[in-house]
C-alpha atoms as a PDB file:
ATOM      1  CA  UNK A   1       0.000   0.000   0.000  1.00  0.00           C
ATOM      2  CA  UNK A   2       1.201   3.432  -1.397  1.00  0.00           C
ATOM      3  CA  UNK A   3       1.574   6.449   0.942  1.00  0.00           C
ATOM      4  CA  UNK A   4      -1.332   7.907  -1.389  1.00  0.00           C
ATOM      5  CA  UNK A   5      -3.605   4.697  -0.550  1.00  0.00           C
ATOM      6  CA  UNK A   6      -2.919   5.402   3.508  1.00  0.00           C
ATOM      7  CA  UNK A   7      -3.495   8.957   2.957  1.00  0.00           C
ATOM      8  CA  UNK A   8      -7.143   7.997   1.810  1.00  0.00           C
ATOM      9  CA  UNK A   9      -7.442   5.405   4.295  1.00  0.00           C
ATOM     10  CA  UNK A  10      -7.191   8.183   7.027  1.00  0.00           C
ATOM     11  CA  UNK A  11      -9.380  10.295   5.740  1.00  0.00           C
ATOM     12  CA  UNK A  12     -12.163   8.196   4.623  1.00  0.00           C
ATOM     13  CA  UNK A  13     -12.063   6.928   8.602  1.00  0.00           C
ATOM     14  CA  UNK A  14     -11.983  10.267   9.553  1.00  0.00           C
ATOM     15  CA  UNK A  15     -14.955  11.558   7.734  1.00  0.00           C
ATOM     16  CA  UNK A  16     -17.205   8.410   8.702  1.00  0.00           C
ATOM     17  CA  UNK A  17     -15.800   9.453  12.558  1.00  0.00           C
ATOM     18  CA  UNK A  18     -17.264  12.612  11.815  1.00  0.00           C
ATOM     19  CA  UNK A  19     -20.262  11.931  10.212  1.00  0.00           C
ATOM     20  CA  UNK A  20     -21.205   9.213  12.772  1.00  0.00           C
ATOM     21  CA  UNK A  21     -20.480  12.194  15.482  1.00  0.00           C
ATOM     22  CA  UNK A  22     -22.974  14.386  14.340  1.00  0.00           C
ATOM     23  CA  UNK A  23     -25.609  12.155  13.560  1.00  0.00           C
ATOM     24  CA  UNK A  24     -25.093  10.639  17.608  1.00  0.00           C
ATOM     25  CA  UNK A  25     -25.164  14.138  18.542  1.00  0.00           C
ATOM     26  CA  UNK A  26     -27.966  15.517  16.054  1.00  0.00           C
ATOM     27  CA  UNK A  27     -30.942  14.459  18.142  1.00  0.00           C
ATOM     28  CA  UNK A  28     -29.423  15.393  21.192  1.00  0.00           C
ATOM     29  CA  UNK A  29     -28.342  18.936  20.674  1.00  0.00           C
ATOM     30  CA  UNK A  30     -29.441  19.598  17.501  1.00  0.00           C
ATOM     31  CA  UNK A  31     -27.867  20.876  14.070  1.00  0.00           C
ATOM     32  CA  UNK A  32     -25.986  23.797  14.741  1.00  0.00           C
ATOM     33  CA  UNK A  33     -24.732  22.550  18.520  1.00  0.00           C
ATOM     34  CA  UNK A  34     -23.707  18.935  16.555  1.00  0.00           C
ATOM     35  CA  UNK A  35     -21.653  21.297  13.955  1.00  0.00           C
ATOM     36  CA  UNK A  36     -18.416  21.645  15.584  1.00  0.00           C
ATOM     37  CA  UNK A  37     -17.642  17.801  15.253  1.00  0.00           C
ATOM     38  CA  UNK A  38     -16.408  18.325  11.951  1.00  0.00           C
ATOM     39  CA  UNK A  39     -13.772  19.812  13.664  1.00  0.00           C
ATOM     40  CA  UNK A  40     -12.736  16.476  13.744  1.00  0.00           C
ATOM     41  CA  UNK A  41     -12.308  16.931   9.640  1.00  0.00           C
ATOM     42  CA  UNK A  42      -7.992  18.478  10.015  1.00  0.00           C
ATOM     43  CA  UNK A  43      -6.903  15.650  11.227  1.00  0.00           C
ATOM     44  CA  UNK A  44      -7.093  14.025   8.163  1.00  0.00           C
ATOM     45  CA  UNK A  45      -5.087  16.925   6.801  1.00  0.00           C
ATOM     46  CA  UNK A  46      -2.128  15.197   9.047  1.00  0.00           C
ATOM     47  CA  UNK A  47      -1.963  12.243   6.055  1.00  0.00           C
ATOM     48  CA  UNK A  48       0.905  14.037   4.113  1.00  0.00           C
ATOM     49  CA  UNK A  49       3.279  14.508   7.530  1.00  0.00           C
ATOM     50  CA  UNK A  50       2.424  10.832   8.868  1.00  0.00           C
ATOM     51  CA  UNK A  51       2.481   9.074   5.368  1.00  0.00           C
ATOM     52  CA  UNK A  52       5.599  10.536   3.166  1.00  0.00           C
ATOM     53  CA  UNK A  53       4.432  10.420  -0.432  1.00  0.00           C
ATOM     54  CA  UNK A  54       7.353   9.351  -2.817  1.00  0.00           C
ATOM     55  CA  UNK A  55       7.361  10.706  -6.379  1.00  0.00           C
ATOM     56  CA  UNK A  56       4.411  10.200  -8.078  1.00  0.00           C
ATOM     57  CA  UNK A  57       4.852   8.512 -11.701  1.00  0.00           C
ATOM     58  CA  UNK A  58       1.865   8.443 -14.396  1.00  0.00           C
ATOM     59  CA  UNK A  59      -0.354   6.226 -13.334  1.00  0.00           C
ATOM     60  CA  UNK A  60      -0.939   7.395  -9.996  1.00  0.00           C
ATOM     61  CA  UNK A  61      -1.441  11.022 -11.774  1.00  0.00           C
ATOM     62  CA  UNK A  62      -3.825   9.668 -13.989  1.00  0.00           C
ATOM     63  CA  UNK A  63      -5.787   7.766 -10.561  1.00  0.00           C
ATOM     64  CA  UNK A  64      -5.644  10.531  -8.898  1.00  0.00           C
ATOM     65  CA  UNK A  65      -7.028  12.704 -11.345  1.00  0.00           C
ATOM     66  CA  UNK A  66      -9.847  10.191 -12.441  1.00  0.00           C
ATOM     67  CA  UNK A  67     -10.976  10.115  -8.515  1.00  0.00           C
ATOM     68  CA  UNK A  68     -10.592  13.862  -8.695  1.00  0.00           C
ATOM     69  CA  UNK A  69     -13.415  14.279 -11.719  1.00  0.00           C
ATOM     70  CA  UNK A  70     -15.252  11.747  -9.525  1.00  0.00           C
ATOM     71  CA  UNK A  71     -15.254  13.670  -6.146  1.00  0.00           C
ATOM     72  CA  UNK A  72     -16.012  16.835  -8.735  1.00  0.00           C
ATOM     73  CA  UNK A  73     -19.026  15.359 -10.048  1.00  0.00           C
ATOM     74  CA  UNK A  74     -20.507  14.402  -6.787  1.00  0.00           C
ATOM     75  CA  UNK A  75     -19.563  17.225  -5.035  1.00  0.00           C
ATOM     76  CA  UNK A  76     -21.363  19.445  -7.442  1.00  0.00           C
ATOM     77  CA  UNK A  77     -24.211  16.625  -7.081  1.00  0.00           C
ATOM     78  CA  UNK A  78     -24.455  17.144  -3.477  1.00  0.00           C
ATOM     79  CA  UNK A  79     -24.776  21.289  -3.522  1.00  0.00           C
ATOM     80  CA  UNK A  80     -27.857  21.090  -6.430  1.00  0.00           C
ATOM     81  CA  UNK A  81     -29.218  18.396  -4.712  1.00  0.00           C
ATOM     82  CA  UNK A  82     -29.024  20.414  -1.153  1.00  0.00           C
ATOM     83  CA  UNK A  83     -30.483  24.109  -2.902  1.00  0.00           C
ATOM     84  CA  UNK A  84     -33.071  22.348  -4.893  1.00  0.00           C
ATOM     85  CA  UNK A  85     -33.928  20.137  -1.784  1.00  0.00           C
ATOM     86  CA  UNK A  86     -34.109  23.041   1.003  1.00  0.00           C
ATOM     87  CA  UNK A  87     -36.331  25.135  -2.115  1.00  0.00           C
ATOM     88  CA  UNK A  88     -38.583  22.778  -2.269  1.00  0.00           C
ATOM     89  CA  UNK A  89     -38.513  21.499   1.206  1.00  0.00           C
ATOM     90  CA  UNK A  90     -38.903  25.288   2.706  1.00  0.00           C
ATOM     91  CA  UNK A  91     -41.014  26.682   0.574  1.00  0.00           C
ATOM     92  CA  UNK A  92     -42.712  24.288  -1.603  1.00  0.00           C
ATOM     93  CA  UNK A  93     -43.963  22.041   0.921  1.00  0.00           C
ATOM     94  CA  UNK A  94     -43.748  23.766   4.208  1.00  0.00           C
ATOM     95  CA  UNK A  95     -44.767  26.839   2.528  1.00  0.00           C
ATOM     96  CA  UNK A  96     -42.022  29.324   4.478  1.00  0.00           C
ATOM     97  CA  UNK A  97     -41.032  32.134   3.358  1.00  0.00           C
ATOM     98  CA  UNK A  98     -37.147  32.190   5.327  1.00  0.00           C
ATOM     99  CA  UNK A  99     -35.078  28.876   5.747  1.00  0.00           C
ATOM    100  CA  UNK A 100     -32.832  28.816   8.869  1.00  0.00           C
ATOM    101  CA  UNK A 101     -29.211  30.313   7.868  1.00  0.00           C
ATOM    102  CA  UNK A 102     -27.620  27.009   9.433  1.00  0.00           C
ATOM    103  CA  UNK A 103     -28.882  24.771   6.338  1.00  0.00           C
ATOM    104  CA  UNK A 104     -27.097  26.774   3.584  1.00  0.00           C
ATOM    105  CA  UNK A 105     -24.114  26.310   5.562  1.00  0.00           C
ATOM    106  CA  UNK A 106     -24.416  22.764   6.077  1.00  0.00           C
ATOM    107  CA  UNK A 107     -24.850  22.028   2.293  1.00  0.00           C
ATOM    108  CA  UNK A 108     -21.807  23.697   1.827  1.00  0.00           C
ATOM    109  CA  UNK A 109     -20.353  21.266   4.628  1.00  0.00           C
ATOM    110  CA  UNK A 110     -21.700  18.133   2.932  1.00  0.00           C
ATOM    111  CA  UNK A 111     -20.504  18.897  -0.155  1.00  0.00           C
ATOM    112  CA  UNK A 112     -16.999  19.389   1.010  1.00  0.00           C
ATOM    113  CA  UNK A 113     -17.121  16.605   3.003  1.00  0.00           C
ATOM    114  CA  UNK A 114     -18.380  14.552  -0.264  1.00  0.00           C
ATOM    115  CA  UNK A 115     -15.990  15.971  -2.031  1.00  0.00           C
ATOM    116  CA  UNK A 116     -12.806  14.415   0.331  1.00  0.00           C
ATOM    117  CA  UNK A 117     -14.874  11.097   1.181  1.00  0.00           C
ATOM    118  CA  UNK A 118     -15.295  10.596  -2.518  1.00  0.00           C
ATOM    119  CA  UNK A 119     -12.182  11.222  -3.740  1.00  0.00           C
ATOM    120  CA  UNK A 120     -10.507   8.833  -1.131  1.00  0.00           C
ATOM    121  CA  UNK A 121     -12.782   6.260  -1.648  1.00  0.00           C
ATOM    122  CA  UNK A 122     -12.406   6.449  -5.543  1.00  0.00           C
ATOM    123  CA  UNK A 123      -8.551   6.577  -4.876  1.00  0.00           C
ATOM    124  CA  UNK A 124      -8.630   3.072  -3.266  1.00  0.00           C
ATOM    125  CA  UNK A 125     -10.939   1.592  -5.922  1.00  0.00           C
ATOM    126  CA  UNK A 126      -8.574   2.726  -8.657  1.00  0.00           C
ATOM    127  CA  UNK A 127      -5.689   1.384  -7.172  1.00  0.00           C
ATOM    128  CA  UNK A 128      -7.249  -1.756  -6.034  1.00  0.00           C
ATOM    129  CA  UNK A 129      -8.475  -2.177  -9.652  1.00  0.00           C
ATOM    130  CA  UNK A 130      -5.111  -1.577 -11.310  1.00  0.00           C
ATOM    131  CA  UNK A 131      -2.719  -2.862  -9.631  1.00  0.00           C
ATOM    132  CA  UNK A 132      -5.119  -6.560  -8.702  1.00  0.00           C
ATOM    133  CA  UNK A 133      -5.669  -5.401  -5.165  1.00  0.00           C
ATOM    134  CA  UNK A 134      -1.458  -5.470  -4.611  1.00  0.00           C
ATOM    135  CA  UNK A 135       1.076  -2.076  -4.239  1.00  0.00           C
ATOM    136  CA  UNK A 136       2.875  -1.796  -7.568  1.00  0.00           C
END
């Protein structure tokens, strides 16, 4: 396993930390009180000090940007989904005229948290795919 493949490892556990956080918390305390557990989110920015990357050659480049239009796609996926759900949540069905300030800001949260989750995940597929599961 490549120092790229541990780098996603640690942050796809440290989103599901995260996410599994909140939702414990959600009912509890609600939304914007369960918020700050995403704090948890940097440590996964501590993969490139704990896992030293060597040079990259082509075909991680070309995995890593494949996962990267991936995470893209989904990302984007995740804020139209979010807008077009809270429209039609809000004011199409509850008939409101405001939504809370809190649930713009947590689309914006999901789909940055999409956008890392996905784009480790994808990593490991893509590696596990071409190299047979084995580090090349």
């Amino acid at each position: 396993m490549n120092a790229q493949q541990k780098q996603a490892w640690l942050v796809v556990i440290v989103v599901i930390v995260s996410l599994v956080g909140y939702l414990l918390l959600l009912p509890f305390v609600g939304p914007k009180a369960a918020g700050p557990v995403f704090g948890l989110l940097g440590f996964a920015g501590l993969g490139p000090r704990i896992f030293r990357r060597k040079p990259i050659d082509e075909r991680d480049r070309s995995i890593h940007k494949e996962a990267a239009l991936v995470a893209a796609g989904v990302s984007y996926g995740i804020f139209v989904l979010g807008c077009i759900g809270v429209w039609l949540i809000a004011f199409g069905w509850l008939r409101q005229e405001q939504i809370a300030v809190h649930l713009l800001m947590l689309i914006f949260v999901f789909g940055a948290i999409a956008l890392v989750f996905v784009h480790s995940v994808t990593l490991l597929i893509l590696y596990a795919r071409h190299s047979g599961g084995e580090d090349a």
